[in-house]
Protein backbone atom coordinates (compact mmCIF):
# COMPACT_ATOMS: atom_id res chain seq x y z
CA UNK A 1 9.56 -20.93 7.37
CA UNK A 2 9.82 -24.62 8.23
CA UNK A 3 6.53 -26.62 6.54
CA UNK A 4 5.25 -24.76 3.97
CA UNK A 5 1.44 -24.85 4.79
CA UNK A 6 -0.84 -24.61 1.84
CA UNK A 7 -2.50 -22.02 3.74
CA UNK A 8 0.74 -20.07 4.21
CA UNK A 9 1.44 -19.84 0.47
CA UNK A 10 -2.25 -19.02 -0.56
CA UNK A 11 -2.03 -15.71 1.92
CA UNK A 12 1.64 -14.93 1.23
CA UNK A 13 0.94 -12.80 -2.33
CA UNK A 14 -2.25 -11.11 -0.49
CA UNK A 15 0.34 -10.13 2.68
CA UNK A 16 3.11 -9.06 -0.09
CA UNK A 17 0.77 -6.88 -2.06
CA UNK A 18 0.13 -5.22 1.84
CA UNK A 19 3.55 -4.85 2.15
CA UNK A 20 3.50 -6.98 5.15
CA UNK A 21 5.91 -9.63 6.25
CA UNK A 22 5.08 -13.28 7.13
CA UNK A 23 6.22 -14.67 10.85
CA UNK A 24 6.52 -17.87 12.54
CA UNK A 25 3.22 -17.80 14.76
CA UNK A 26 6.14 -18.02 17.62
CA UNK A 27 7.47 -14.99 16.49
CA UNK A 28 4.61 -12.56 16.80
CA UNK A 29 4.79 -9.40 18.59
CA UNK A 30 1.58 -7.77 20.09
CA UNK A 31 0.35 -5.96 17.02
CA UNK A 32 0.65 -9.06 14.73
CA UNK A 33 -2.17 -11.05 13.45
CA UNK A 34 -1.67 -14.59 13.79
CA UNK A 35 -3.38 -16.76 11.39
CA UNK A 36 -4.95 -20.05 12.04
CA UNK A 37 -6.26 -23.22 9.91
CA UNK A 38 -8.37 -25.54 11.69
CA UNK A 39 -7.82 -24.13 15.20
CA UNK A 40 -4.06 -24.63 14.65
CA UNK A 41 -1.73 -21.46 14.65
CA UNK A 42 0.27 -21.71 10.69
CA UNK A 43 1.29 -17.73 10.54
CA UNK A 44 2.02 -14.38 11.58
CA UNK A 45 1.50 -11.56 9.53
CA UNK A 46 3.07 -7.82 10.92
CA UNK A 47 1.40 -5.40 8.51
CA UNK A 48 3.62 -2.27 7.55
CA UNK A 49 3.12 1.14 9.32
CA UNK A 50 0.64 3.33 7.06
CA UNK A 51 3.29 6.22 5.80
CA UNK A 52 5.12 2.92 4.37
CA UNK A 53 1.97 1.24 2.60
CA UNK A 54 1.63 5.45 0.64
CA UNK A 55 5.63 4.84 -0.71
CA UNK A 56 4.51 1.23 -1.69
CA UNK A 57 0.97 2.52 -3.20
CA UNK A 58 3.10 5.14 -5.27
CA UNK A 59 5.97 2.58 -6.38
CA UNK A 60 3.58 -0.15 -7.56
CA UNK A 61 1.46 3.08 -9.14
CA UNK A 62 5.10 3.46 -10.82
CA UNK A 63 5.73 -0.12 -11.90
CA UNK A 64 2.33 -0.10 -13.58
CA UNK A 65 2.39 2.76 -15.46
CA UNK A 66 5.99 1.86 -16.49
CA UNK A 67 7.39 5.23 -15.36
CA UNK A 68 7.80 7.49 -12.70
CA UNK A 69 4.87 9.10 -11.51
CA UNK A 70 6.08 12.75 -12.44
CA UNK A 71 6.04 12.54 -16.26
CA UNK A 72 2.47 11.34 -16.16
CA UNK A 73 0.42 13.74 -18.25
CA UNK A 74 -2.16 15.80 -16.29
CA UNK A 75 -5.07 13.47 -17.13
CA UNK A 76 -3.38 10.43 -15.98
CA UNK A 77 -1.97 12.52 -12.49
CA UNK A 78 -5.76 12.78 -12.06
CA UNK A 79 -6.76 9.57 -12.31
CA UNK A 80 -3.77 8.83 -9.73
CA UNK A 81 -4.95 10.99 -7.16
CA UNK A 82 -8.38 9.90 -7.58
CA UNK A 83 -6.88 5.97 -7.58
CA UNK A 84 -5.12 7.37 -3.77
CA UNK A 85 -8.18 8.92 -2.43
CA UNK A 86 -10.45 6.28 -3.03
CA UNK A 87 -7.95 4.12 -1.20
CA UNK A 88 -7.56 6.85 2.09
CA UNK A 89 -4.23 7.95 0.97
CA UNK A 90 -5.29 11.38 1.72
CA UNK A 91 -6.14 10.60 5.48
CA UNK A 92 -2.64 10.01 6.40
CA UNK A 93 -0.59 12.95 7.84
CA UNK A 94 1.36 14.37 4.63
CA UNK A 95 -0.57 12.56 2.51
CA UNK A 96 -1.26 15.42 0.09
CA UNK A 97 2.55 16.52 0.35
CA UNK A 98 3.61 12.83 -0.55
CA UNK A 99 1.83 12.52 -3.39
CA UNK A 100 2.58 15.96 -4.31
CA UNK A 101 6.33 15.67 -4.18
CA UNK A 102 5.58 11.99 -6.28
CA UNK A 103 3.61 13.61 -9.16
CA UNK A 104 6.03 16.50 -9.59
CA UNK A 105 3.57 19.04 -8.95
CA UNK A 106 2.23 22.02 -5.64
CA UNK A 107 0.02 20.47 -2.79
CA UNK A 108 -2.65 23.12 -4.75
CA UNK A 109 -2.48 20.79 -7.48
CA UNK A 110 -3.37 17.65 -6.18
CA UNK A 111 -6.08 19.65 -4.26
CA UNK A 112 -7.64 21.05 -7.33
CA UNK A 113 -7.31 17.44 -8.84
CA UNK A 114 -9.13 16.33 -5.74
CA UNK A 115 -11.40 19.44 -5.99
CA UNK A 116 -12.22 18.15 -9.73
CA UNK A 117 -15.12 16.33 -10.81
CA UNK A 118 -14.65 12.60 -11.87
C-alpha cells in the first residue's frame, strides 16, 4: 500500500484474524468491501470464501493449543467442537467431516460431542 492510513493499520489485524486480504480501494472487485474514513475511500478488504475461514479456524485452534488438533484428549475435542459450533462451523457443507478428519476421530463422534450437554 502507498500511505499507510492510521485507519488502514488499526483494521489490518481485525481483517488478518478473518483471513482476509487488504486492497487498494482501486483494486476492489464486486464482492469487496471498501472502507472509508471521513467520506474518503482508504481500503479494500476481500474476505476469504467460508470452507477457507473452517482450515484457518482449525489451524489457529492448532497454534493455540500448541498441537495438532488430533492428540487433544476427549475433553478438550469437546470443548473444540463446541468452540466451532458456537461460531457456525457446522453450517458449512462438510463441516462435520472437516472437523472430523481434524480431530482424528468418525463424523459420529463429533455428533455425539455436539449431541452432549455443555
Amino acid at each position: 500500500m502507498s500511505d499507510e492510513h492510521p485507519f488502514r493499520t488499526a483494521v489490518e489485524p481485525l481483517v488478518a484474524a478473518l483471513g482476509g486480504q487488504l486492497l487498494e480501494p482501486e483494486a476492489a472487485g464486486a464482492d469487496d468491501v471498501v472502507l472509508s474514513w471521513e467520506g474518503s475511500p482508504v481500503v479494500a478488504v476481500r474476505l476469504p470464501h467460508l470452507a477457507d475461514s473452517l482450515d484457518r479456524i482449525l489451524s489457529d485452534l492448532e497454534r493455540r493449543h500448541g498441537m495438532p488438533l488430533a492428540q487433544l484428549d476427549r475433553r478438550e475435542k469437546q470443548s473444540v467442537v463446541r468452540n466451532l459450533e458456537a461460531r457456525g462451523a457446522f453450517t458449512l457443507r462438510h463441516g462435520v467431516e472437516t472437523v472430523a478428519a481434524a480431530l482424528g476421530v468418525s463424523r459420529f463422534t463429533v455428533y455425539n460431542y455436539l449431541n452432549r450437554a455443555p
